[in-house]
N, C-alpha and C. Protein backbone atom coordinates (compact mmCIF):
# COMPACT_ATOMS: atom_id res chain seq x y z
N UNK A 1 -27.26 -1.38 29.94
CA UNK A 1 -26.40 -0.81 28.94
C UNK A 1 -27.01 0.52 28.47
N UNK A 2 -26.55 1.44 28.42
CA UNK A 2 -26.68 2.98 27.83
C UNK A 2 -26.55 2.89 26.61
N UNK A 3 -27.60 3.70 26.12
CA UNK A 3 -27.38 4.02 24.18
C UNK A 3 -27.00 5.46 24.05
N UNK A 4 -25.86 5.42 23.09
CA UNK A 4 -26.07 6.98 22.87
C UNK A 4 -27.11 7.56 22.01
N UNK A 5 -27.44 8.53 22.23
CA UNK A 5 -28.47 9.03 21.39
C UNK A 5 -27.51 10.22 20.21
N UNK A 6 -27.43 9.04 18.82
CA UNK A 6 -26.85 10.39 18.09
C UNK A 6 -28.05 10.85 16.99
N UNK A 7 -28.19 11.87 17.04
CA UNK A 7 -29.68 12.75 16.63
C UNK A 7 -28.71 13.36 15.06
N UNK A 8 -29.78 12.77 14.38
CA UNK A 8 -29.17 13.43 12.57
C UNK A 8 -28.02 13.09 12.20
N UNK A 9 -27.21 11.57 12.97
CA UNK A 9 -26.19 11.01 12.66
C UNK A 9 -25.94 9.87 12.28
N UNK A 10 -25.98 9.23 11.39
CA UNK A 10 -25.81 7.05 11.00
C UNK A 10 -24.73 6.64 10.56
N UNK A 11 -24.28 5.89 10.90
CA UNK A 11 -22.59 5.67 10.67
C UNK A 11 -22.14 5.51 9.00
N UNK A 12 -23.32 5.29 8.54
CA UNK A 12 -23.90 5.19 6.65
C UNK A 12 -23.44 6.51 6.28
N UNK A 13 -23.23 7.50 6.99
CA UNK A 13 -22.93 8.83 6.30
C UNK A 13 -21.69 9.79 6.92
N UNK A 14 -20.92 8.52 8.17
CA UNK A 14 -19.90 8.90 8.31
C UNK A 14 -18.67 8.90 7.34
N UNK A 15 -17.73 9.95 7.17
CA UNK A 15 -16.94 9.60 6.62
C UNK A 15 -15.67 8.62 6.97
N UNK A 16 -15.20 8.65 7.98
CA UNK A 16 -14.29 7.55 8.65
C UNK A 16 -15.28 6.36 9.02
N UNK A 17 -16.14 6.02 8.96
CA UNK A 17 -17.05 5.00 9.09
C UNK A 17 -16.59 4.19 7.30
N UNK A 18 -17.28 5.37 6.71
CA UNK A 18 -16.89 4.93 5.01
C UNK A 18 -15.62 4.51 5.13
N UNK A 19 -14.71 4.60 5.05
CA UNK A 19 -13.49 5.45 4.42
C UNK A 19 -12.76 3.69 5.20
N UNK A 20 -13.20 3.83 6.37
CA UNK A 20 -12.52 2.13 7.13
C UNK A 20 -13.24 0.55 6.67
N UNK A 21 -14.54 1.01 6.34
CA UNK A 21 -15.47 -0.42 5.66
C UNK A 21 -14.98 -0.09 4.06
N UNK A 22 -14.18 0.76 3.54
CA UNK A 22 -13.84 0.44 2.21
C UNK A 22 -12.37 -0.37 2.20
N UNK A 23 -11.48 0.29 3.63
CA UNK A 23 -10.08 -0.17 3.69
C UNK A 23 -10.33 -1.43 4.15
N UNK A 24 -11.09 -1.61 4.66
CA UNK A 24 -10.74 -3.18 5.32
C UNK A 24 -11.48 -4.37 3.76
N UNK A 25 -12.59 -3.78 3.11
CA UNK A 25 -13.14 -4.25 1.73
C UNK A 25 -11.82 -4.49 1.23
N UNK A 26 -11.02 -3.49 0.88
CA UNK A 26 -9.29 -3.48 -0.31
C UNK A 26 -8.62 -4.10 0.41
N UNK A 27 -8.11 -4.29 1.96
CA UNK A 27 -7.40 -4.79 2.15
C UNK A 27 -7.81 -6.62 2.35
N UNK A 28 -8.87 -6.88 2.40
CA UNK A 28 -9.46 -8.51 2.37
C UNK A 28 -9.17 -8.72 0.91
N UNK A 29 -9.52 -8.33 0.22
CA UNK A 29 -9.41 -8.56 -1.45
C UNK A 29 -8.03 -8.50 -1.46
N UNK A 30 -6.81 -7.61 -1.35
CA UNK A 30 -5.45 -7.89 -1.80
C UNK A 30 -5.01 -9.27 -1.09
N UNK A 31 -5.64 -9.14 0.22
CA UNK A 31 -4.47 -10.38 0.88
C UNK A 31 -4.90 -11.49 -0.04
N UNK A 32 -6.69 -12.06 -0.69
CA UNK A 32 -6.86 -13.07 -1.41
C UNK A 32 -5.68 -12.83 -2.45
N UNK A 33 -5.92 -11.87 -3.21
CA UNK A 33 -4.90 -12.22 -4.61
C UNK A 33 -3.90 -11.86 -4.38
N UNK A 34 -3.29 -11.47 -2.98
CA UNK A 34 -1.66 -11.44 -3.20
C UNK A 34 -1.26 -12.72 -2.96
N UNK A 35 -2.06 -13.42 -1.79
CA UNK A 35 -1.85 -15.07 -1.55
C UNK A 35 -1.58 -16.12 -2.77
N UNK A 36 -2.31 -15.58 -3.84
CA UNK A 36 -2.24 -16.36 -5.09
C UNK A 36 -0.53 -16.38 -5.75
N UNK A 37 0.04 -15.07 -5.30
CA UNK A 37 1.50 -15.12 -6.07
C UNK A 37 2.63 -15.21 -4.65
N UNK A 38 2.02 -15.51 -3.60
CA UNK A 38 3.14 -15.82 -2.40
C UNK A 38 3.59 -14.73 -2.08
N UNK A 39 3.11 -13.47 -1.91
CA UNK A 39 2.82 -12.25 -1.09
C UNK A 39 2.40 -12.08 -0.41
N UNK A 40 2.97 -11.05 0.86
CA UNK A 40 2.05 -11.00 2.22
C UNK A 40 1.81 -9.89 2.10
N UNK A 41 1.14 -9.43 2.47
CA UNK A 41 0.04 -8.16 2.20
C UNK A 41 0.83 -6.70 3.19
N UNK A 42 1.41 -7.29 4.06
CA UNK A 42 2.49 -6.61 4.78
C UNK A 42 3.54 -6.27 4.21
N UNK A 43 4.44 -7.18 3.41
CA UNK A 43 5.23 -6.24 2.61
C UNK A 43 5.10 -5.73 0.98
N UNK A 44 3.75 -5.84 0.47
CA UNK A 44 2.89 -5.30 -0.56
C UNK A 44 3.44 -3.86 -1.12
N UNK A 45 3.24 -3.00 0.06
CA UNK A 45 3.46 -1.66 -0.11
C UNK A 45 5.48 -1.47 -0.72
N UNK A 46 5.65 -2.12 0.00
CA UNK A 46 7.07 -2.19 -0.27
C UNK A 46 7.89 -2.56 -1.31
N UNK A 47 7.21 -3.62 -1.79
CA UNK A 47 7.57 -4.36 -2.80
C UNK A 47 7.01 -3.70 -4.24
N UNK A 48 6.04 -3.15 -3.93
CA UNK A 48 5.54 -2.13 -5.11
C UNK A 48 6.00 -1.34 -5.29
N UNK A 49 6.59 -0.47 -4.20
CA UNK A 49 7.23 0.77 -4.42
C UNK A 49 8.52 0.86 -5.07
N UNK A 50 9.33 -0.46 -4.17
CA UNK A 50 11.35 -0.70 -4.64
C UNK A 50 10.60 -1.52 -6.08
N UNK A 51 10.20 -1.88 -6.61
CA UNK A 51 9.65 -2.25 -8.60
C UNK A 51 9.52 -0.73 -9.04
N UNK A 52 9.33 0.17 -8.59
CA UNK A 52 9.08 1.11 -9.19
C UNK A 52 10.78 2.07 -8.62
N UNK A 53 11.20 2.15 -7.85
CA UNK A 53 12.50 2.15 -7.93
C UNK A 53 13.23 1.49 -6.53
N UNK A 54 14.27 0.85 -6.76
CA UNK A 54 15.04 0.09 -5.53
C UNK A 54 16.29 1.03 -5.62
N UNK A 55 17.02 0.85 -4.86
CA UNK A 55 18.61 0.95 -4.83
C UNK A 55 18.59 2.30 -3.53
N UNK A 56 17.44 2.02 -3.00
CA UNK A 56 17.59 3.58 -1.77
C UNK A 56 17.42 3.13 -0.36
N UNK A 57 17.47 3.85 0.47
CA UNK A 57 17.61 3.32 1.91
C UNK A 57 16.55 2.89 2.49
N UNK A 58 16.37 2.20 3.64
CA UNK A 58 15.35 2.14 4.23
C UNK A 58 14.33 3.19 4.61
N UNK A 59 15.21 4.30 4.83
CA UNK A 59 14.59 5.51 5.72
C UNK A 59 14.11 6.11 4.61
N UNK A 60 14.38 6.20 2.81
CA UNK A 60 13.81 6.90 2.01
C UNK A 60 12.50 6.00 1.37
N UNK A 61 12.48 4.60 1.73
CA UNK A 61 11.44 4.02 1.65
C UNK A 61 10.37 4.26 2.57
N UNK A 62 10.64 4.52 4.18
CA UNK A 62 9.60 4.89 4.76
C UNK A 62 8.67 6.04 4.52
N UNK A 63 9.70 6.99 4.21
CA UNK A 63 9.58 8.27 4.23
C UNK A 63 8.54 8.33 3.12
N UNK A 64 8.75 7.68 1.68
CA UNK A 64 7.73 8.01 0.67
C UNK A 64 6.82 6.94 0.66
N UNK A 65 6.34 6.29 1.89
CA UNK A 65 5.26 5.10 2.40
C UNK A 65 4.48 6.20 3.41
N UNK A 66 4.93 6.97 4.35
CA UNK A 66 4.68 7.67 5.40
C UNK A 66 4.61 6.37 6.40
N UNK A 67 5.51 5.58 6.18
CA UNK A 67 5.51 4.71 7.27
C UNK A 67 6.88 5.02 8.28
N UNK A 68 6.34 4.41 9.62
CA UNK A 68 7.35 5.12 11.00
C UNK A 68 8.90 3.41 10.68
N UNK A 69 9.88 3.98 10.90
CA UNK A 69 11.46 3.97 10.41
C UNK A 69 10.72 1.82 11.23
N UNK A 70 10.61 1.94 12.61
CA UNK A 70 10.36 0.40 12.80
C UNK A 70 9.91 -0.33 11.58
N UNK A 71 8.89 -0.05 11.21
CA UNK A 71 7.95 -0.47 10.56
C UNK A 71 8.51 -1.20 9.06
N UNK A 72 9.12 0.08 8.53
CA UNK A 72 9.70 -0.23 7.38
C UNK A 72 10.84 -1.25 7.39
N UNK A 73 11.84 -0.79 8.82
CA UNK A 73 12.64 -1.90 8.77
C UNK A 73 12.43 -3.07 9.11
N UNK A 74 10.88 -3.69 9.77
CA UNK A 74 10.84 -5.11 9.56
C UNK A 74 10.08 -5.56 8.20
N UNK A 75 9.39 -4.57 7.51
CA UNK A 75 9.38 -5.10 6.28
C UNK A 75 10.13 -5.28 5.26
N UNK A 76 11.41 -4.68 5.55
CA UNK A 76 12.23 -4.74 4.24
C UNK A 76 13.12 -5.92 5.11
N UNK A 77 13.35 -6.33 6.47
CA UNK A 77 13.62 -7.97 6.58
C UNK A 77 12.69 -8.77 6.25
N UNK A 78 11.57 -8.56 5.77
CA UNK A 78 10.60 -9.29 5.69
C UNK A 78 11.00 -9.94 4.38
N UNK A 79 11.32 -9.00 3.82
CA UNK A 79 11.18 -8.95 2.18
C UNK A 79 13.01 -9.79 1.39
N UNK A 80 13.99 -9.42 2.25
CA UNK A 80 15.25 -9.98 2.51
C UNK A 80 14.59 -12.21 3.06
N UNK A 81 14.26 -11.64 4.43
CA UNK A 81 13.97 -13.37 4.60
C UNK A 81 13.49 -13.97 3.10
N UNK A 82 12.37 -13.29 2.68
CA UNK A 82 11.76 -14.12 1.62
C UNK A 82 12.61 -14.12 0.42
N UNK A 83 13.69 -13.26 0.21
CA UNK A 83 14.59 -13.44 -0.95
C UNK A 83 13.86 -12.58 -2.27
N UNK A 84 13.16 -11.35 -1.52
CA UNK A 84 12.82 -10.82 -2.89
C UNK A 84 13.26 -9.37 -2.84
N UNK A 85 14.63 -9.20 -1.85
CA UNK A 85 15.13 -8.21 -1.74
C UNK A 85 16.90 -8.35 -1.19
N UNK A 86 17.37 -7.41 -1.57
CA UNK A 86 18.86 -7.20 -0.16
C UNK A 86 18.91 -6.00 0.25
N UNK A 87 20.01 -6.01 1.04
CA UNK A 87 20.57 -4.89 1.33
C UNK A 87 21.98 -4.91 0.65
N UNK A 88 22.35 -3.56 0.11
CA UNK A 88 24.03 -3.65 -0.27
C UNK A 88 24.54 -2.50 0.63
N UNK A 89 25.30 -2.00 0.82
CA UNK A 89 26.81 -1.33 1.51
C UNK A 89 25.84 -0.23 0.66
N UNK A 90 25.58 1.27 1.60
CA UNK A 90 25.70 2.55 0.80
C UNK A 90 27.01 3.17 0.26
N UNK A 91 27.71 3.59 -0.60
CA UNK A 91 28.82 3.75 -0.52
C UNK A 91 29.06 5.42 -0.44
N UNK A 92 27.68 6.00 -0.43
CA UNK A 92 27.99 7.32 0.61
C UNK A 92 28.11 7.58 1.78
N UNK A 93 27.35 6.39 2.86
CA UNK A 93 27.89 6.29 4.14
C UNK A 93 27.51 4.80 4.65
N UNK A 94 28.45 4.85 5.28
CA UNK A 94 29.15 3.55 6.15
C UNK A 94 27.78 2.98 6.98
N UNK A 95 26.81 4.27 7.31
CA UNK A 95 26.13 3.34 8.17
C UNK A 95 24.67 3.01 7.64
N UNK A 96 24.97 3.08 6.57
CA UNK A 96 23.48 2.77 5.63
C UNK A 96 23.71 1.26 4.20
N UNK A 97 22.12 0.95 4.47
CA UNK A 97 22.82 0.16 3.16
C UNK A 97 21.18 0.36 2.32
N UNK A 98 21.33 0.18 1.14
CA UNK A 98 20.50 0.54 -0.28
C UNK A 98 19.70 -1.14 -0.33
N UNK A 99 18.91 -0.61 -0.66
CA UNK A 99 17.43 -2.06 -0.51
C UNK A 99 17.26 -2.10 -2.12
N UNK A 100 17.91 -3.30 -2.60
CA UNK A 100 17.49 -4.02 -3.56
C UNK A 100 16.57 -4.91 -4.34
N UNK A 101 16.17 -5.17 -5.03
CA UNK A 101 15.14 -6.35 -5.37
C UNK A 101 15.78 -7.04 -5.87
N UNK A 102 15.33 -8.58 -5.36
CA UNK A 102 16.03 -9.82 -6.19
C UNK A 102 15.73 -9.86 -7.81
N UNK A 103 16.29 -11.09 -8.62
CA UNK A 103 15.51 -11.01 -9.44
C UNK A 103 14.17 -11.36 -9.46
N UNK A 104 14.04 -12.30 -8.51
CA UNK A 104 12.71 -12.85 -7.95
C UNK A 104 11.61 -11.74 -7.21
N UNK A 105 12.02 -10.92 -6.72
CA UNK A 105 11.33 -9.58 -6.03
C UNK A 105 10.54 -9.04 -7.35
N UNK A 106 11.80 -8.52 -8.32
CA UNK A 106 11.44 -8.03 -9.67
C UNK A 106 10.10 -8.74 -10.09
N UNK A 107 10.68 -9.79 -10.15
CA UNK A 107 9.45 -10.27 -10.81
C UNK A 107 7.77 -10.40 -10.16
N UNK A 108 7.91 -10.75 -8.54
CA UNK A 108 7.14 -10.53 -8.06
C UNK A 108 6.21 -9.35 -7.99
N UNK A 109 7.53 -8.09 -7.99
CA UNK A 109 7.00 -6.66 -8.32
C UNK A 109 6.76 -6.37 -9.49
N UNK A 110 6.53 -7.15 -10.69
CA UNK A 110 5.77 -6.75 -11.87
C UNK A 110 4.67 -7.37 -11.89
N UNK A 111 3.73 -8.25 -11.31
CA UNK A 111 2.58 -8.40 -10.84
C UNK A 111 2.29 -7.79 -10.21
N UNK A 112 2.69 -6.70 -9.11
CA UNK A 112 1.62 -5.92 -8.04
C UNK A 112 0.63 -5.31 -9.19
N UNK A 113 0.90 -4.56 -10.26
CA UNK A 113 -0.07 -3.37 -10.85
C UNK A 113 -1.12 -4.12 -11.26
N UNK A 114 -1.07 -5.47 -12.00
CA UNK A 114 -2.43 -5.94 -12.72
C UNK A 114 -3.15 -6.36 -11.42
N UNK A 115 -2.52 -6.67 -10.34
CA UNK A 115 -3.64 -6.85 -9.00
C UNK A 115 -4.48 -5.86 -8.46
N UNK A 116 -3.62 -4.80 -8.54
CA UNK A 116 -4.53 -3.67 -7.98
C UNK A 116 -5.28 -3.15 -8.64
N UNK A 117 -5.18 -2.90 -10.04
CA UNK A 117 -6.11 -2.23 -11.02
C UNK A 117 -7.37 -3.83 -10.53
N UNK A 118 -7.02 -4.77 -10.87
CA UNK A 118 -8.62 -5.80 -11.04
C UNK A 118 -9.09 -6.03 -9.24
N UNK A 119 -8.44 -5.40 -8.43
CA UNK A 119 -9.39 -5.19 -7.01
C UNK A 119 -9.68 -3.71 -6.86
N UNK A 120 -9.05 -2.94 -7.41
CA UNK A 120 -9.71 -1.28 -7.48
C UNK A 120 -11.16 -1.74 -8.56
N UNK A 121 -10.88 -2.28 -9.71
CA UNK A 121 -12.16 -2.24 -10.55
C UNK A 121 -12.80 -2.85 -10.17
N UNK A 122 -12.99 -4.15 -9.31
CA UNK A 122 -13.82 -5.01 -8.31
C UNK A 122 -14.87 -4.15 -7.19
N UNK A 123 -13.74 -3.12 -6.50
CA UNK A 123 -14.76 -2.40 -5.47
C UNK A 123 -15.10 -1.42 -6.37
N UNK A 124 -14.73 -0.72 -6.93
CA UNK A 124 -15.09 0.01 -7.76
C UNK A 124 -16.11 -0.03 -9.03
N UNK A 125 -16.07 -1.29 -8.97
CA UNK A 125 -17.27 -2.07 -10.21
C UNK A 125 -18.48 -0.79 -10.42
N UNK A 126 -19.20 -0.70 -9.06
CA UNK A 126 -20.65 -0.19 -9.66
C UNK A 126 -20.70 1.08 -10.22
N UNK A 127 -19.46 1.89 -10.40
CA UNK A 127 -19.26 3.41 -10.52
C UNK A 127 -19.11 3.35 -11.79
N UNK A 128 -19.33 4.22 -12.55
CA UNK A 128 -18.92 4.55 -13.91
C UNK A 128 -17.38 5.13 -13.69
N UNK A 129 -17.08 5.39 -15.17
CA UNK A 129 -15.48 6.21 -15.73
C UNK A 129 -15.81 7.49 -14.96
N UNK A 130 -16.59 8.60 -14.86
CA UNK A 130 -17.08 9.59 -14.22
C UNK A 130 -17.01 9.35 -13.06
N UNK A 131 -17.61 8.94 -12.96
CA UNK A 131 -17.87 8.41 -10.92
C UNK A 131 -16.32 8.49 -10.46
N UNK A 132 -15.56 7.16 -11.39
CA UNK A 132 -14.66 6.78 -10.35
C UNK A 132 -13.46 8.14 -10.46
N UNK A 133 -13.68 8.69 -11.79
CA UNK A 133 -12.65 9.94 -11.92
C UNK A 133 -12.72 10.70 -10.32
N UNK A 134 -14.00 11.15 -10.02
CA UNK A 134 -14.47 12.06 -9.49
C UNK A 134 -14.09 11.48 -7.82
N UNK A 135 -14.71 10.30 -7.11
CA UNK A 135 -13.89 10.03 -6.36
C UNK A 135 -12.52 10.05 -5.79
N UNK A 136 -11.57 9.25 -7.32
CA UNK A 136 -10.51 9.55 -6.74
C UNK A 136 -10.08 10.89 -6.71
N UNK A 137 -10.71 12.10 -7.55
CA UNK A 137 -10.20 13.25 -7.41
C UNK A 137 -10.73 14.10 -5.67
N UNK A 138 -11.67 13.35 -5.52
CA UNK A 138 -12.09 14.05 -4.09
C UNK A 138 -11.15 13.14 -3.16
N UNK A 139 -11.27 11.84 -2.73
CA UNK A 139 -10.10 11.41 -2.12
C UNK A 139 -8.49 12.49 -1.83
N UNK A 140 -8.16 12.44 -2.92
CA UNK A 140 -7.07 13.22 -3.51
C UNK A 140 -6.70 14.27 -2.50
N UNK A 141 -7.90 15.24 -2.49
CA UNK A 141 -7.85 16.44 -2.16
C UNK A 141 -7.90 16.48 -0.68
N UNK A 142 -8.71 15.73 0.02
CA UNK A 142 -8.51 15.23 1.12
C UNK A 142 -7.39 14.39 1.80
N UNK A 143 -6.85 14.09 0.89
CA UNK A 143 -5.91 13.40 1.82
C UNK A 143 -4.41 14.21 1.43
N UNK A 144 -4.48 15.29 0.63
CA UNK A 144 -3.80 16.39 0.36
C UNK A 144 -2.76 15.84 -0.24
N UNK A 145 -2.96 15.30 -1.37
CA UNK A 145 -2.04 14.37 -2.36
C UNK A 145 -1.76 15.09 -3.45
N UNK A 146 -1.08 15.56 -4.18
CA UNK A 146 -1.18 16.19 -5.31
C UNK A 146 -1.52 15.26 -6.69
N UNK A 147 -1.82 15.50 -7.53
CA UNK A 147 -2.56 15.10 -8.46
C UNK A 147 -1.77 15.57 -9.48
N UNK A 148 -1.35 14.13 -10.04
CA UNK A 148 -0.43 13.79 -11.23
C UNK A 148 -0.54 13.35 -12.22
């Protein structure tokens, strides 16, 4: 077996090294506590977003996920099978329909925020108010988000 030889390099100070042992850290922690309220961690993103507003298409849900049009549309059947969503008739065009939340969705989607704030403050624990400001403001900038 061959080693590479990387000279003045440790994966400890990569940034996509970081950046994937933190996503896979957040994403093990949500699936525990989304499991607790009968959430799949797959349609998470979704279900957070239509709580914060529903009544729009699939394609304007992908679009402000940056998720690709498949994707979104098996999560928003995902989210229909489980009954915490519909679809209704767009009545600007015929070949679209507007993604709803049940009342049961609703409700489901007013638990996403207290989950994420107590697994952001979980990985986030050892940082101070400073620290974590400062992170997410470098994050931010990197991932060319505007800051609101």
């Amino acid at each position: 077996m061959t080693q590479i030889e990387l000279k003045d390099h440790r994966r400890e100070e990569s940034f996509g090294f970081l950046i994937q042992t933190i996503a896979r850290t957040l994403d093990a922690k949500m699936k525990v506590e989304l499991e607790k309220i009968g959430v799949d961690i797959k349609i998470f993103a979704n279900l957070m977003m239509l709580g914060q507003q529903d009544g729009i298409n699939q394609r304007e849900i992908g679009q402000r996920l940056n998720f690709p049009e498949y994707f979104t549309s098996r999560n928003v059947d995902a989210l229909v099978d489980a009954g915490l969503a519909e679809r209704r008739p767009d009545p600007d065009s015929r070949r679209s329909f507007l993604v709803f939340l049940t009342d049961r969705g609703r409700a489901k989607a007013e638990e996403l925020p207290a989950i994420v704030r107590a697994v952001n403050d979980d990985v986030l624990g050892d940082l101070s108010a400073k620290e974590r400001q400062t992170v997410i403001a470098l994050l931010q900038k990197v991932a060319g988000v505007a800051r609101s």
